[in-house]
C-alpha atoms as a PDB file:
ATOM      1  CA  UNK A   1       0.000   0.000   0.000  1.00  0.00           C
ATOM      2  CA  UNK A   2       1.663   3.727  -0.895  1.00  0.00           C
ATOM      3  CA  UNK A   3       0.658   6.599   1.268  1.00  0.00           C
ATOM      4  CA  UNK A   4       0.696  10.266   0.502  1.00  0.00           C
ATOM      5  CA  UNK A   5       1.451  12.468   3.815  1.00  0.00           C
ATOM      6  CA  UNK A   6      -1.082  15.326   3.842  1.00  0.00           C
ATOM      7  CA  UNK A   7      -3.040  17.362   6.457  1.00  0.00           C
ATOM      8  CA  UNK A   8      -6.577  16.172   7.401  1.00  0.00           C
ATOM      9  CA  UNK A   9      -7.970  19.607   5.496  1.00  0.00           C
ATOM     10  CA  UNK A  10      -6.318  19.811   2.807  1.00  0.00           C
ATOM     11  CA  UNK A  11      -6.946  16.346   1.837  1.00  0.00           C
ATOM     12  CA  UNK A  12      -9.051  16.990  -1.113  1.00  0.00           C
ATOM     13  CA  UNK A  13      -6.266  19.312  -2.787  1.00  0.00           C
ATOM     14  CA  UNK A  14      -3.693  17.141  -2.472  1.00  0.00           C
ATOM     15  CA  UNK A  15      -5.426  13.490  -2.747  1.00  0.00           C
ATOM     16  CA  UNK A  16      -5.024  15.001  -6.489  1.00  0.00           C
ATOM     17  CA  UNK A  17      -1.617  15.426  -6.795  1.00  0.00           C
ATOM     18  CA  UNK A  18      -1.616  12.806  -9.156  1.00  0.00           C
ATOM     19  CA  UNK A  19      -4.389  13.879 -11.813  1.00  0.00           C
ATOM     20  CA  UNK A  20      -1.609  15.551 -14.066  1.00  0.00           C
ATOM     21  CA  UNK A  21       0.310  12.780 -13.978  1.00  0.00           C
ATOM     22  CA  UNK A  22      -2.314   9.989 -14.196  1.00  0.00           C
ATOM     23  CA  UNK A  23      -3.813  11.861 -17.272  1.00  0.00           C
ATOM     24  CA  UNK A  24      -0.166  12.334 -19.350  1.00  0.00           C
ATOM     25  CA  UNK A  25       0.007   8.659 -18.887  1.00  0.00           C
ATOM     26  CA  UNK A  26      -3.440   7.984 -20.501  1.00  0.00           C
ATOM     27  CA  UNK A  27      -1.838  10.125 -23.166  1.00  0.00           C
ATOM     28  CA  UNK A  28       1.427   8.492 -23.053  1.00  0.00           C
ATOM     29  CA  UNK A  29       1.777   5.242 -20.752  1.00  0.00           C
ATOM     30  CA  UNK A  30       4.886   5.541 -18.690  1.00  0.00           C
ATOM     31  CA  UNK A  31       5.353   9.304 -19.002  1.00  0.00           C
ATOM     32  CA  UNK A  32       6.704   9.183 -15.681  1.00  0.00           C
ATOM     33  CA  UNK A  33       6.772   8.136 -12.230  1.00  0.00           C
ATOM     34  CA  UNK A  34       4.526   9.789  -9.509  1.00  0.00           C
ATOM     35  CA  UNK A  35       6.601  11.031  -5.988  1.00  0.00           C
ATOM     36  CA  UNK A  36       5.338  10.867  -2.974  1.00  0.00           C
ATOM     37  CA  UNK A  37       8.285  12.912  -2.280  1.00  0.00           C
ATOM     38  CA  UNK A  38       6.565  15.863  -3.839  1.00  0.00           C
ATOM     39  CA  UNK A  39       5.181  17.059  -0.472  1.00  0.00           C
ATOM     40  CA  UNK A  40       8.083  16.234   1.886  1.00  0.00           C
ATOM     41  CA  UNK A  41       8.889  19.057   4.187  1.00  0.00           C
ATOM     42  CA  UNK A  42       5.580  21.166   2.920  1.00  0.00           C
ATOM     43  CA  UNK A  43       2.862  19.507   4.778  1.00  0.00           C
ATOM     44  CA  UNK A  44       2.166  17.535   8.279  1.00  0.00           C
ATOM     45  CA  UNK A  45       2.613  13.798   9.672  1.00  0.00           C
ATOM     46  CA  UNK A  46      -1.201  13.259   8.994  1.00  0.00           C
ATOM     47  CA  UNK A  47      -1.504   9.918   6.490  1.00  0.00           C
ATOM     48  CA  UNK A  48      -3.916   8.277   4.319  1.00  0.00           C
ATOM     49  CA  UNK A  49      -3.784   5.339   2.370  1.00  0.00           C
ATOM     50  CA  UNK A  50      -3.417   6.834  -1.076  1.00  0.00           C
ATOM     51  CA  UNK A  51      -5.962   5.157  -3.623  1.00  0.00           C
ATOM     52  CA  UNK A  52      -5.801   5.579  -7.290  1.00  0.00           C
ATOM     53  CA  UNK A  53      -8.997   7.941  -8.669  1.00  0.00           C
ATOM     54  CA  UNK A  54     -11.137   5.687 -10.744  1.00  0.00           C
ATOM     55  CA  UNK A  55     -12.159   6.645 -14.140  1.00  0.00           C
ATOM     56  CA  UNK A  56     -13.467   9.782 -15.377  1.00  0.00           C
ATOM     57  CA  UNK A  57     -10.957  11.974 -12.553  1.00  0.00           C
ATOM     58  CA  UNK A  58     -10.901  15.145 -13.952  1.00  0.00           C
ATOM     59  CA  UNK A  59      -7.389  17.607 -14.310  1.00  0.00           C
ATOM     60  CA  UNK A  60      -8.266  21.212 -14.127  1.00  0.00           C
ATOM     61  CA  UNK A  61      -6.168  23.901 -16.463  1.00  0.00           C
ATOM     62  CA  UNK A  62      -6.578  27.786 -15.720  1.00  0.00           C
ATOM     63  CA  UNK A  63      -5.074  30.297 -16.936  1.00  0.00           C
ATOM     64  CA  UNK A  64      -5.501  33.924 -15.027  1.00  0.00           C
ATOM     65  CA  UNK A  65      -4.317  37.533 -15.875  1.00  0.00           C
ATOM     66  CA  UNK A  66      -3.591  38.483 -12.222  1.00  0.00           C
ATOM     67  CA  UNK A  67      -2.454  42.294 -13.299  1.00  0.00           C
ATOM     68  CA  UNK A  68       0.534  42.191 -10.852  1.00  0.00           C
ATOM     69  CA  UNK A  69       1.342  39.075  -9.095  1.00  0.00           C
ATOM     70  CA  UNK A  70       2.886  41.170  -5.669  1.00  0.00           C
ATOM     71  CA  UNK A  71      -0.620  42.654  -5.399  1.00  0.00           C
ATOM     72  CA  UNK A  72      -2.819  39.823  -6.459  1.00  0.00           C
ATOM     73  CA  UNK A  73      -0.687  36.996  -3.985  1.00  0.00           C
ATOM     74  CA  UNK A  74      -3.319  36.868  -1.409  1.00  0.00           C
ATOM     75  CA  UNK A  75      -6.205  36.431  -3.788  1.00  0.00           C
ATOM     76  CA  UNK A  76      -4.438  34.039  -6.165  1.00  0.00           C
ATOM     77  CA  UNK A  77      -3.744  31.900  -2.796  1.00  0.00           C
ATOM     78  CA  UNK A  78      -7.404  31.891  -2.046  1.00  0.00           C
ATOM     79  CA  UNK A  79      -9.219  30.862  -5.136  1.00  0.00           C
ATOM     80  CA  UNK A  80      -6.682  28.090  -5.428  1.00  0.00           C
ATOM     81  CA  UNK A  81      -7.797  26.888  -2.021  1.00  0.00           C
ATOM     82  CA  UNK A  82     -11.386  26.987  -3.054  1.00  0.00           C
ATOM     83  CA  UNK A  83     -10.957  25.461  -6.668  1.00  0.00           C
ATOM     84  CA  UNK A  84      -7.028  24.099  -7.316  1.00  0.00           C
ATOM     85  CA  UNK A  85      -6.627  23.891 -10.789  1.00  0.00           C
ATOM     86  CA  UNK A  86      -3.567  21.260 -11.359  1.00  0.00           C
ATOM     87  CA  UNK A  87      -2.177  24.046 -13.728  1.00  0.00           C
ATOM     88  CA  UNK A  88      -2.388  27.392 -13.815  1.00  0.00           C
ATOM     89  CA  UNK A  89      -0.675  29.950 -16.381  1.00  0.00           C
ATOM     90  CA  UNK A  90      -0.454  33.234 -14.975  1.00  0.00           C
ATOM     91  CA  UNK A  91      -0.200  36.236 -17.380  1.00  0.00           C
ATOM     92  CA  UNK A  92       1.212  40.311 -16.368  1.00  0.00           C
ATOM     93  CA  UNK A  93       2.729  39.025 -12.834  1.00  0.00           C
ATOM     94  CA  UNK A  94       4.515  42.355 -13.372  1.00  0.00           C
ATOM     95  CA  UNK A  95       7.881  41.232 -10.781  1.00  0.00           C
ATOM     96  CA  UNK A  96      10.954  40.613 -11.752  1.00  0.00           C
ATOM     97  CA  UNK A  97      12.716  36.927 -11.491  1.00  0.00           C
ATOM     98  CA  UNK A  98      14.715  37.377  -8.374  1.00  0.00           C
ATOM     99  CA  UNK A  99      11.524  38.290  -6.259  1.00  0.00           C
ATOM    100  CA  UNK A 100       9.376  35.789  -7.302  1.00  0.00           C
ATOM    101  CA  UNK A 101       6.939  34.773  -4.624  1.00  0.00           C
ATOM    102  CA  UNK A 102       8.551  30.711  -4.404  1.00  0.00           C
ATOM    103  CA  UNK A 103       7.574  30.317  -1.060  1.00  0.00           C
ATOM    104  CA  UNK A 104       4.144  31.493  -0.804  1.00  0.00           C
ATOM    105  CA  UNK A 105       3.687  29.092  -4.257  1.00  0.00           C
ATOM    106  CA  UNK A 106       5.571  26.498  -2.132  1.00  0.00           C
ATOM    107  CA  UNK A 107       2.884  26.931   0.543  1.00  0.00           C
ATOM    108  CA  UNK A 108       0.614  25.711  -1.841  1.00  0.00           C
ATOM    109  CA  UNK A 109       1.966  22.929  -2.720  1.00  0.00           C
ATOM    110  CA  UNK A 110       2.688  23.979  -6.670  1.00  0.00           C
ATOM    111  CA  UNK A 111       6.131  23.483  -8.856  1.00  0.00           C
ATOM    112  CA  UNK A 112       6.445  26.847 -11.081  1.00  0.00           C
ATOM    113  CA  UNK A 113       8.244  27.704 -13.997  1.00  0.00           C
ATOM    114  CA  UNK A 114       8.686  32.124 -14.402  1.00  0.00           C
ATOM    115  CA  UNK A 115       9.913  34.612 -16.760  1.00  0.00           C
ATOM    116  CA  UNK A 116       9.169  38.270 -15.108  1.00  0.00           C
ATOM    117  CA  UNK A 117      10.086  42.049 -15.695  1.00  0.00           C
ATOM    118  CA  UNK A 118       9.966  44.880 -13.510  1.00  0.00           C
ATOM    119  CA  UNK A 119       6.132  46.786 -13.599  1.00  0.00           C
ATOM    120  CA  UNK A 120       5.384  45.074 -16.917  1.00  0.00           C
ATOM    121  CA  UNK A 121       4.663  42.050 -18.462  1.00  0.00           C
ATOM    122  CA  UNK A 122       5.600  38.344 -17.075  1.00  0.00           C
ATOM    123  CA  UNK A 123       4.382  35.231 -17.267  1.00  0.00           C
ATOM    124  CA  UNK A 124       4.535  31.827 -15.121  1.00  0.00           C
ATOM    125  CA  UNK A 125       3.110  28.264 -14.830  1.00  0.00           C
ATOM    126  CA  UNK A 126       2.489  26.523 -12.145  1.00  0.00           C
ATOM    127  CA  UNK A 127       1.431  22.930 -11.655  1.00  0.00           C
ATOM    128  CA  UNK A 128       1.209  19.823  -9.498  1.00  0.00           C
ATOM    129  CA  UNK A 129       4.320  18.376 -11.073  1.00  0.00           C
ATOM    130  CA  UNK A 130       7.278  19.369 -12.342  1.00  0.00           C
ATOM    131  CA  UNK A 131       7.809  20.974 -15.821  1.00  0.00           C
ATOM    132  CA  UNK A 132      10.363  19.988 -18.133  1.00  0.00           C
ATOM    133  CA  UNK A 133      11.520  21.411 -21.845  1.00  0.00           C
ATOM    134  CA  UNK A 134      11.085  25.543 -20.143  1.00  0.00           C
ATOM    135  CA  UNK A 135      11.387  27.976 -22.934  1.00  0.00           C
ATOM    136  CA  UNK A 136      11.233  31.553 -22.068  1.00  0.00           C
ATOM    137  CA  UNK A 137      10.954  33.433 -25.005  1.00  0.00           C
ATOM    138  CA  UNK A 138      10.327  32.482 -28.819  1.00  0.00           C
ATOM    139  CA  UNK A 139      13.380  31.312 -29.944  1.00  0.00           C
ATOM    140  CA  UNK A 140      13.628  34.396 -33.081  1.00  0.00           C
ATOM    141  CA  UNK A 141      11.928  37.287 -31.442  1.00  0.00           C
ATOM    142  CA  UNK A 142      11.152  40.368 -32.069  1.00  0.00           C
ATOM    143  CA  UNK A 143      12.064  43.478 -30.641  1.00  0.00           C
ATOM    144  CA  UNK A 144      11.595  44.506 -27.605  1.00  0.00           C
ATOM    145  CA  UNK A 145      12.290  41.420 -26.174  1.00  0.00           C
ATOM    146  CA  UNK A 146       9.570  42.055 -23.836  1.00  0.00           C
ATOM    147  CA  UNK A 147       8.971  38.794 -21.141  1.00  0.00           C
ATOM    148  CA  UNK A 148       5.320  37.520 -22.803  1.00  0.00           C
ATOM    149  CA  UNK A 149       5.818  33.718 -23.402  1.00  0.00           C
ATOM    150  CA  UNK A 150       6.917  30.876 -21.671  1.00  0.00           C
ATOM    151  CA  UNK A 151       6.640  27.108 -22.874  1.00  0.00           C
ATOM    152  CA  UNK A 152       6.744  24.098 -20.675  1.00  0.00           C
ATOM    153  CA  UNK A 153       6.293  20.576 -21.016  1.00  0.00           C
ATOM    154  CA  UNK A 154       4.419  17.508 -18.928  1.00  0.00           C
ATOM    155  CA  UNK A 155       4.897  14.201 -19.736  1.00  0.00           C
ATOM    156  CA  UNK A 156       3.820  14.521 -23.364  1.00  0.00           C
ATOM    157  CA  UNK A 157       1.058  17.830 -22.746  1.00  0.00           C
ATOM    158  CA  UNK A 158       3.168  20.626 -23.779  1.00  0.00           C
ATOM    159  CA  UNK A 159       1.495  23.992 -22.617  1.00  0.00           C
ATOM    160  CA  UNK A 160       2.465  27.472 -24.171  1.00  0.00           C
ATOM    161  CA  UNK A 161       1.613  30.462 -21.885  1.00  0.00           C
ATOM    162  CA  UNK A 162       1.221  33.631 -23.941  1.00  0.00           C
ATOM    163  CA  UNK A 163       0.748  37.382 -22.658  1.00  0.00           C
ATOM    164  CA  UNK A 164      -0.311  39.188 -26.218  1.00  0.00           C
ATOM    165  CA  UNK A 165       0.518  42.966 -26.457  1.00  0.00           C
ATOM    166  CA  UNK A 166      -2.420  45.072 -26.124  1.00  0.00           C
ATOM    167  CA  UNK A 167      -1.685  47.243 -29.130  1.00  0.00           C
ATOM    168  CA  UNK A 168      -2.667  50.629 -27.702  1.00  0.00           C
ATOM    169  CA  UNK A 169      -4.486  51.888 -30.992  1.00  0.00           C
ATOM    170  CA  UNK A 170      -5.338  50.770 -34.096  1.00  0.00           C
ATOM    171  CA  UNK A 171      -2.481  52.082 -36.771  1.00  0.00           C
ATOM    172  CA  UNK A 172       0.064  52.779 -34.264  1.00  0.00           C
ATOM    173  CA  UNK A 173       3.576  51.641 -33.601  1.00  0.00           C
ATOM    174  CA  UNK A 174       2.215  49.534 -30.609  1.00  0.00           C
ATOM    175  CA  UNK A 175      -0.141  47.788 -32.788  1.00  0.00           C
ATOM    176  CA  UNK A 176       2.353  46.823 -35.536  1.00  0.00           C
ATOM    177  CA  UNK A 177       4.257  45.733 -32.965  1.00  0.00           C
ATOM    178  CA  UNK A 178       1.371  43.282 -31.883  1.00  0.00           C
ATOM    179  CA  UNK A 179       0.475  42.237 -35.242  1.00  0.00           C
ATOM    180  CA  UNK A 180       4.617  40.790 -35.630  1.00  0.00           C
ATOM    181  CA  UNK A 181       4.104  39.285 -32.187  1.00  0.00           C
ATOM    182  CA  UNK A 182       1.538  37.129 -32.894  1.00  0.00           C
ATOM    183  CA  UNK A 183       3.105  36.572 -36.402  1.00  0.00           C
ATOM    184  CA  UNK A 184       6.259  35.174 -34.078  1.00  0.00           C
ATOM    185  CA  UNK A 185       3.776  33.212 -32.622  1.00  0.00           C
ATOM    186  CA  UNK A 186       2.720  31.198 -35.675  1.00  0.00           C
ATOM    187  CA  UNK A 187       5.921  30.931 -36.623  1.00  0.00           C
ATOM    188  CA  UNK A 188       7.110  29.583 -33.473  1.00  0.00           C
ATOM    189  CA  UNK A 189       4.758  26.992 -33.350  1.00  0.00           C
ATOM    190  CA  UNK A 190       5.147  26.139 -37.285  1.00  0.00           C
ATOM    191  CA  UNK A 191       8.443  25.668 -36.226  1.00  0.00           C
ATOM    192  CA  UNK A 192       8.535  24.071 -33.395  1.00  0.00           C
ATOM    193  CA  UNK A 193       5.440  21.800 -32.732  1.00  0.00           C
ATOM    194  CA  UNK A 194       3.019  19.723 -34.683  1.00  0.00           C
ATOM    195  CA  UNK A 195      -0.832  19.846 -35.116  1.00  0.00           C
ATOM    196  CA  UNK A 196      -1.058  16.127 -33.800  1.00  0.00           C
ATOM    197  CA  UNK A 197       0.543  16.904 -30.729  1.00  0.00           C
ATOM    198  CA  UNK A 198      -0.861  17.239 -27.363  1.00  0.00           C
ATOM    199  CA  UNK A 199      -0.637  21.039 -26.859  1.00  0.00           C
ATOM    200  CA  UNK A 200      -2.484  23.796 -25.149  1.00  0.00           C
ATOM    201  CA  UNK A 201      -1.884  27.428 -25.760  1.00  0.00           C
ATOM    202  CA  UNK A 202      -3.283  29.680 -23.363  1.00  0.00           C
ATOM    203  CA  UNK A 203      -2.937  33.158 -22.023  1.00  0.00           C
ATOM    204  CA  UNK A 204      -3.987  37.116 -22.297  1.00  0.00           C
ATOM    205  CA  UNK A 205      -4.807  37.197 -26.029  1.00  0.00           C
ATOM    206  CA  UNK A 206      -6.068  40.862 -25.994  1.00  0.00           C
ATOM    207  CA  UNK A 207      -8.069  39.740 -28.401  1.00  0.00           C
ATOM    208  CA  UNK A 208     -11.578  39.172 -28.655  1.00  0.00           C
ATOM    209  CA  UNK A 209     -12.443  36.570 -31.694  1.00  0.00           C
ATOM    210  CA  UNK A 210     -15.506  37.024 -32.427  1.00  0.00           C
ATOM    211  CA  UNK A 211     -18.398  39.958 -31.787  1.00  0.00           C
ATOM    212  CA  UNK A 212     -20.051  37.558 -29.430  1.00  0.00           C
ATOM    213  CA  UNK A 213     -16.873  38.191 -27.155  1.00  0.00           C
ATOM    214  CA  UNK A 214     -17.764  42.236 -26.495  1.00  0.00           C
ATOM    215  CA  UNK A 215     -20.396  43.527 -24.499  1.00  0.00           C
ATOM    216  CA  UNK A 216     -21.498  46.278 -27.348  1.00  0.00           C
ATOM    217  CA  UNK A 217     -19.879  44.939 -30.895  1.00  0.00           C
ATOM    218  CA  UNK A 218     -21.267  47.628 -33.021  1.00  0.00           C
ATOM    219  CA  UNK A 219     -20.156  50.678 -30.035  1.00  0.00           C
ATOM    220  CA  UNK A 220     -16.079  49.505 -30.513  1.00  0.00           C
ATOM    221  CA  UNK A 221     -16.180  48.152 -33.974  1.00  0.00           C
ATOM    222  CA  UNK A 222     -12.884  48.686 -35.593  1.00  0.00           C
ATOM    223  CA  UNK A 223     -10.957  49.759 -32.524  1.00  0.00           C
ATOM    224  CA  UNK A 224      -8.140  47.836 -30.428  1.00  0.00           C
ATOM    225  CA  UNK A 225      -8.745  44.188 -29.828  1.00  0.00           C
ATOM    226  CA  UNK A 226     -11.860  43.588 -32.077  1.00  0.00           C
ATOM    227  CA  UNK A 227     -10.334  45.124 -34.919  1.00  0.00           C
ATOM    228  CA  UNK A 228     -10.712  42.784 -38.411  1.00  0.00           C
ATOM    229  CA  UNK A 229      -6.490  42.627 -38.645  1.00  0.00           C
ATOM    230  CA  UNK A 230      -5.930  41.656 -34.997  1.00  0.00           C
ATOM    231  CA  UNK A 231      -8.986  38.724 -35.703  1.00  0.00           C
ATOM    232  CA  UNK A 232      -7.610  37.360 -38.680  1.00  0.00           C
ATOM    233  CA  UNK A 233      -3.953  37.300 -38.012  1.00  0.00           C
ATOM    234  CA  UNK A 234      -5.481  34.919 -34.634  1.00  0.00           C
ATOM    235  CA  UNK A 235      -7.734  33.489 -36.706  1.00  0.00           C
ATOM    236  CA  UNK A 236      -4.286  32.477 -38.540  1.00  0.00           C
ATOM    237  CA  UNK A 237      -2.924  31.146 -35.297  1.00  0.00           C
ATOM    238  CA  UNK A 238      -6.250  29.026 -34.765  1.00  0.00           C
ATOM    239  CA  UNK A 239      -5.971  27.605 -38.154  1.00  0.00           C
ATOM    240  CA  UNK A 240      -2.644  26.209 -37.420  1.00  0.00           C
ATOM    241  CA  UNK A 241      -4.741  23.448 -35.929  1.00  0.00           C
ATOM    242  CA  UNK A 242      -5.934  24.358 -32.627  1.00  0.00           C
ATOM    243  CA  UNK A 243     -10.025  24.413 -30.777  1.00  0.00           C
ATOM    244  CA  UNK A 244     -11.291  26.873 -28.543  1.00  0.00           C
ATOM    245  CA  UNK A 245     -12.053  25.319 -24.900  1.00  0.00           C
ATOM    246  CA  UNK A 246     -14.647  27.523 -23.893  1.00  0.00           C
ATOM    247  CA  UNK A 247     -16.732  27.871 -27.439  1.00  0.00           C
ATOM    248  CA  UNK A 248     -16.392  24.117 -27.603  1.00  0.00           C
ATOM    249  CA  UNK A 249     -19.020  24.143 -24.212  1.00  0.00           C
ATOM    250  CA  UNK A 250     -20.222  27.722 -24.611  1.00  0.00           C
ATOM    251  CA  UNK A 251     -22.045  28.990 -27.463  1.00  0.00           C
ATOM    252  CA  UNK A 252     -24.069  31.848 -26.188  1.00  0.00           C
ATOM    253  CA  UNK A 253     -22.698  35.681 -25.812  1.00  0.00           C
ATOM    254  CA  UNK A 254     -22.048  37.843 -23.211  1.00  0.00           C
ATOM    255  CA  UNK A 255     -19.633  36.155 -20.959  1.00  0.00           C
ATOM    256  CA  UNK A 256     -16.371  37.824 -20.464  1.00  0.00           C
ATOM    257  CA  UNK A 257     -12.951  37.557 -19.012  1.00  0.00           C
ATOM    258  CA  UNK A 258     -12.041  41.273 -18.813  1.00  0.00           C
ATOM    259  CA  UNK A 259     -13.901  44.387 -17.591  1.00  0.00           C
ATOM    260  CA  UNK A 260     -12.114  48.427 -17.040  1.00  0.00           C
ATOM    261  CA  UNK A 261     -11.845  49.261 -13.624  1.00  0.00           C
ATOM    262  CA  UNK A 262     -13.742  52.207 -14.949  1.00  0.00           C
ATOM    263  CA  UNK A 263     -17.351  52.812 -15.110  1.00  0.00           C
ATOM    264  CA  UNK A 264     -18.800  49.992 -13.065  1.00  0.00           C
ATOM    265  CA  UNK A 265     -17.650  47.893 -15.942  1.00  0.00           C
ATOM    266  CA  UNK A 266     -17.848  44.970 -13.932  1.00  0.00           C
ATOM    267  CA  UNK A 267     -21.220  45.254 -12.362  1.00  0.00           C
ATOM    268  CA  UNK A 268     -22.641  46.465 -15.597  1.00  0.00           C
ATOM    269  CA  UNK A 269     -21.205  43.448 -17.341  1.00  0.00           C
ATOM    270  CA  UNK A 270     -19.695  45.542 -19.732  1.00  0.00           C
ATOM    271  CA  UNK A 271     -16.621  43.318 -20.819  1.00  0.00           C
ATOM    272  CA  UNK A 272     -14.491  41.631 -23.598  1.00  0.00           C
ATOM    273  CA  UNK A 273     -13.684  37.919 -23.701  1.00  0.00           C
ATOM    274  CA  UNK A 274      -9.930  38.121 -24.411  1.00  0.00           C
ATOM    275  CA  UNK A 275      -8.365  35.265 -22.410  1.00  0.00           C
ATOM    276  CA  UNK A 276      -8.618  32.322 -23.743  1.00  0.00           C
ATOM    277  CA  UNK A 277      -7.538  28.206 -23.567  1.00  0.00           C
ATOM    278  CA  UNK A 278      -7.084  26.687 -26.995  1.00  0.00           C
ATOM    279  CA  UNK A 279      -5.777  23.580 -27.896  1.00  0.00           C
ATOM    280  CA  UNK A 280      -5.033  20.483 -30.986  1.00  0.00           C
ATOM    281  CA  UNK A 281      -7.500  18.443 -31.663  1.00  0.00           C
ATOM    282  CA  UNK A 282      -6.518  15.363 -29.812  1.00  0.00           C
ATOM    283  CA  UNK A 283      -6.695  17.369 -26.519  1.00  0.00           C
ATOM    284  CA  UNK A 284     -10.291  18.319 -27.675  1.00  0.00           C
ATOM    285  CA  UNK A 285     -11.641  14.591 -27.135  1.00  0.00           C
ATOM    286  CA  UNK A 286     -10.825  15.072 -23.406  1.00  0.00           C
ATOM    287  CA  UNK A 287     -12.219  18.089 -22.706  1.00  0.00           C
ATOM    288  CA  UNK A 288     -14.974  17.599 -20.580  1.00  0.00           C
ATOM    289  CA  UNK A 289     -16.001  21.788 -20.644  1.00  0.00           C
ATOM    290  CA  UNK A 290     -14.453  25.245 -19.941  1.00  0.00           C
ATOM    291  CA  UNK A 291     -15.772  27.986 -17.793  1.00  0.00           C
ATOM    292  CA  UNK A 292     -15.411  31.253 -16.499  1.00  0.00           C
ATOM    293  CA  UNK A 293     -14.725  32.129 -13.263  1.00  0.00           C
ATOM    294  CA  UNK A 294     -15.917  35.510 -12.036  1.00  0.00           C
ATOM    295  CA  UNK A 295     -15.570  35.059  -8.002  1.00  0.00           C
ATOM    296  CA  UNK A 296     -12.103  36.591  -7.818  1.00  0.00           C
ATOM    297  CA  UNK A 297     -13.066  39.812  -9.705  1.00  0.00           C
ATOM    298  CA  UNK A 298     -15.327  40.268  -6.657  1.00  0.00           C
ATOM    299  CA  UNK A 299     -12.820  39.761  -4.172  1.00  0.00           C
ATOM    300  CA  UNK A 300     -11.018  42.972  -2.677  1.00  0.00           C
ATOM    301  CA  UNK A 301      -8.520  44.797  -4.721  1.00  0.00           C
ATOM    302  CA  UNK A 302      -9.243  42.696  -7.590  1.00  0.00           C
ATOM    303  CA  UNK A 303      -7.593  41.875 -11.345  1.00  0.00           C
ATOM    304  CA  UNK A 304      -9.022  43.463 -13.981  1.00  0.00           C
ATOM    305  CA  UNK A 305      -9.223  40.073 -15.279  1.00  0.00           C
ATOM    306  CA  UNK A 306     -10.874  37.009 -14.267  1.00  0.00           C
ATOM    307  CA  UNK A 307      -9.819  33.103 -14.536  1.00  0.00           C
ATOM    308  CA  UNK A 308     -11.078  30.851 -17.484  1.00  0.00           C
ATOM    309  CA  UNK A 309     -10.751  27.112 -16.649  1.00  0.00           C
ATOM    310  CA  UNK A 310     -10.741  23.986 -18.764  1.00  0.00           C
ATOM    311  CA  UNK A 311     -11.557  20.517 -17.902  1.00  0.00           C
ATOM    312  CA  UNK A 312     -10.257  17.722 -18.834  1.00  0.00           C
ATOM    313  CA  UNK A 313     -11.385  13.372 -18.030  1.00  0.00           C
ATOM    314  CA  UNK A 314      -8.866  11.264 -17.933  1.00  0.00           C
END
């Protein structure tokens, strides 16, 4: 009989400790070994027999633009004790590398993977197991070499976490600079994955797809983010090969990821779906449904963004 060490309430967090791997080795038999040693020295002398989920466990990805990742700590810590998503791809964490919070993320019991600035930008990826294959950057970038992507794999998932520049205004420098950005992006994976690979690319998009995605399509037409160049050079990136979690589940309008601060945007549900989950088609078969999570734009001194989750069965 194995055990997994845990404290009596956190038992149903880390029971799951072994979704991600249980579900790479569906995809992949033998993608590697689970550790009980993942939670020495982080949790209590409290034991249970550890028993393997039956069929139809699920593994929850999120991904979650938390608009400065010093500010945001405490919140990010409690959503992930009321719903712990086995991997979570943070977007704008706005800190740089050498103050990255690893032991409040320790705390929780996650491995992490980070590529930061000062005041803008960052990403990071946590998850219940440790990431392998890190790529910080794309590989040809270009400039300025601003901190937006970071690539990880998991057994055989490989997840790409993407913070898209906003653009500023339609015509500008800052939009012709987003434009070659998410050109790089194609390009990148062109060159260095394969449609019939099990991949997930989520993130900040700044873009929303379709006008279903924006609170008042015919009031913004034309300007940043819903603008027909932005949508088709994504629409470019979807073509590659890739589904849309949450319009797989989700087919009906106004649900949003993003809101101003301004204007009682939020309560007025007057938002933009621009953060998205998308991934190849062989994902797709496991994915059991996508959501949006608007509980921590409630919470005090929120993100101007809210989580979007996807599901998967393994």
């Amino acid at each position: 009989m194995r055990f997994v060490y845990v404290q009596a309430r956190d038992y149903l967090h880390y029971a799951r400790f072994s979704v991600v791997a249980q579900f790479c080795q569906v995809l992949q038999p033998n993608a590697f070994n689970i550790k009980r040693e993942f939670f020495k020295g982080r949790i209590s002398r409290f034991c249970v027999p550890y028993k393997k989920p039956a069929e139809g466990v699920l593994m929850i990805l999120a991904s979650w633009n938390v608009n400065s990742l010093t500010v945001r700590m405490p919140q990010l810590a409690q959503w992930v004790k009321e719903l712990r998503p086995n991997i979570l791809c943070l977007q704008e964490t706005k800190i740089i590398d050498e103050k990255f919070p690893r032991t409040d993320l320790d705390a929780l019991g996650y491995r992490y993977e980070y590529y930061g600035e000062k005041t803008y930008n960052g990403v990071a990826i946590l998850s219940d197991e440790p990431l392998e294959a890190v790529q910080k950057g794309f590989l040809e970038e270009e400039e300025p070499k601003a901190r937006r992507f970071i690539e990880a794999r998991l057994g055989p998932l490989h997840i790409l976490n993407c913070y898209i520049p906003n653009g500023q205004r339609v015509g500008s420098e800052k939009y012709e600079y987003k434009l070659k950005w998410l050109a790089s992006l194609r390009k990148h994976l062109d060159q260095q994955h394969k449609p019939d690979s099990k991949l997930v690319i989520c993130g900040d998009f700044n873009i929303a797809p379709e006008d279903r995605d924006v609170y008042k399509p015919e009031e913004v037409r034309g300007t940043i983010m819903v603008s027909d160049e932005e949508r088709s050079t994504l629409e470019h990136i979807r073509q590659w090969g890739l589904k849309d979690a949450f319009r797989m589940h989700n087919h009906e309008g106004g649900q949003f990821t993003w809101w101003d601060y301004r204007m009682g945007a939020f309560r007025r549900n007057m938002g933009f779906r621009i953060d998205h989950i998308w991934m190849t088609e062989c994902l797709a078969a496991n994915c059991t449904r996508s959501w949006i999570d608007k509980a921590p734009r409630k919470y005090d001194r929120p993100s101007d963004h809210t989580p979007i989750l996807a599901e998967f069965e393994i």
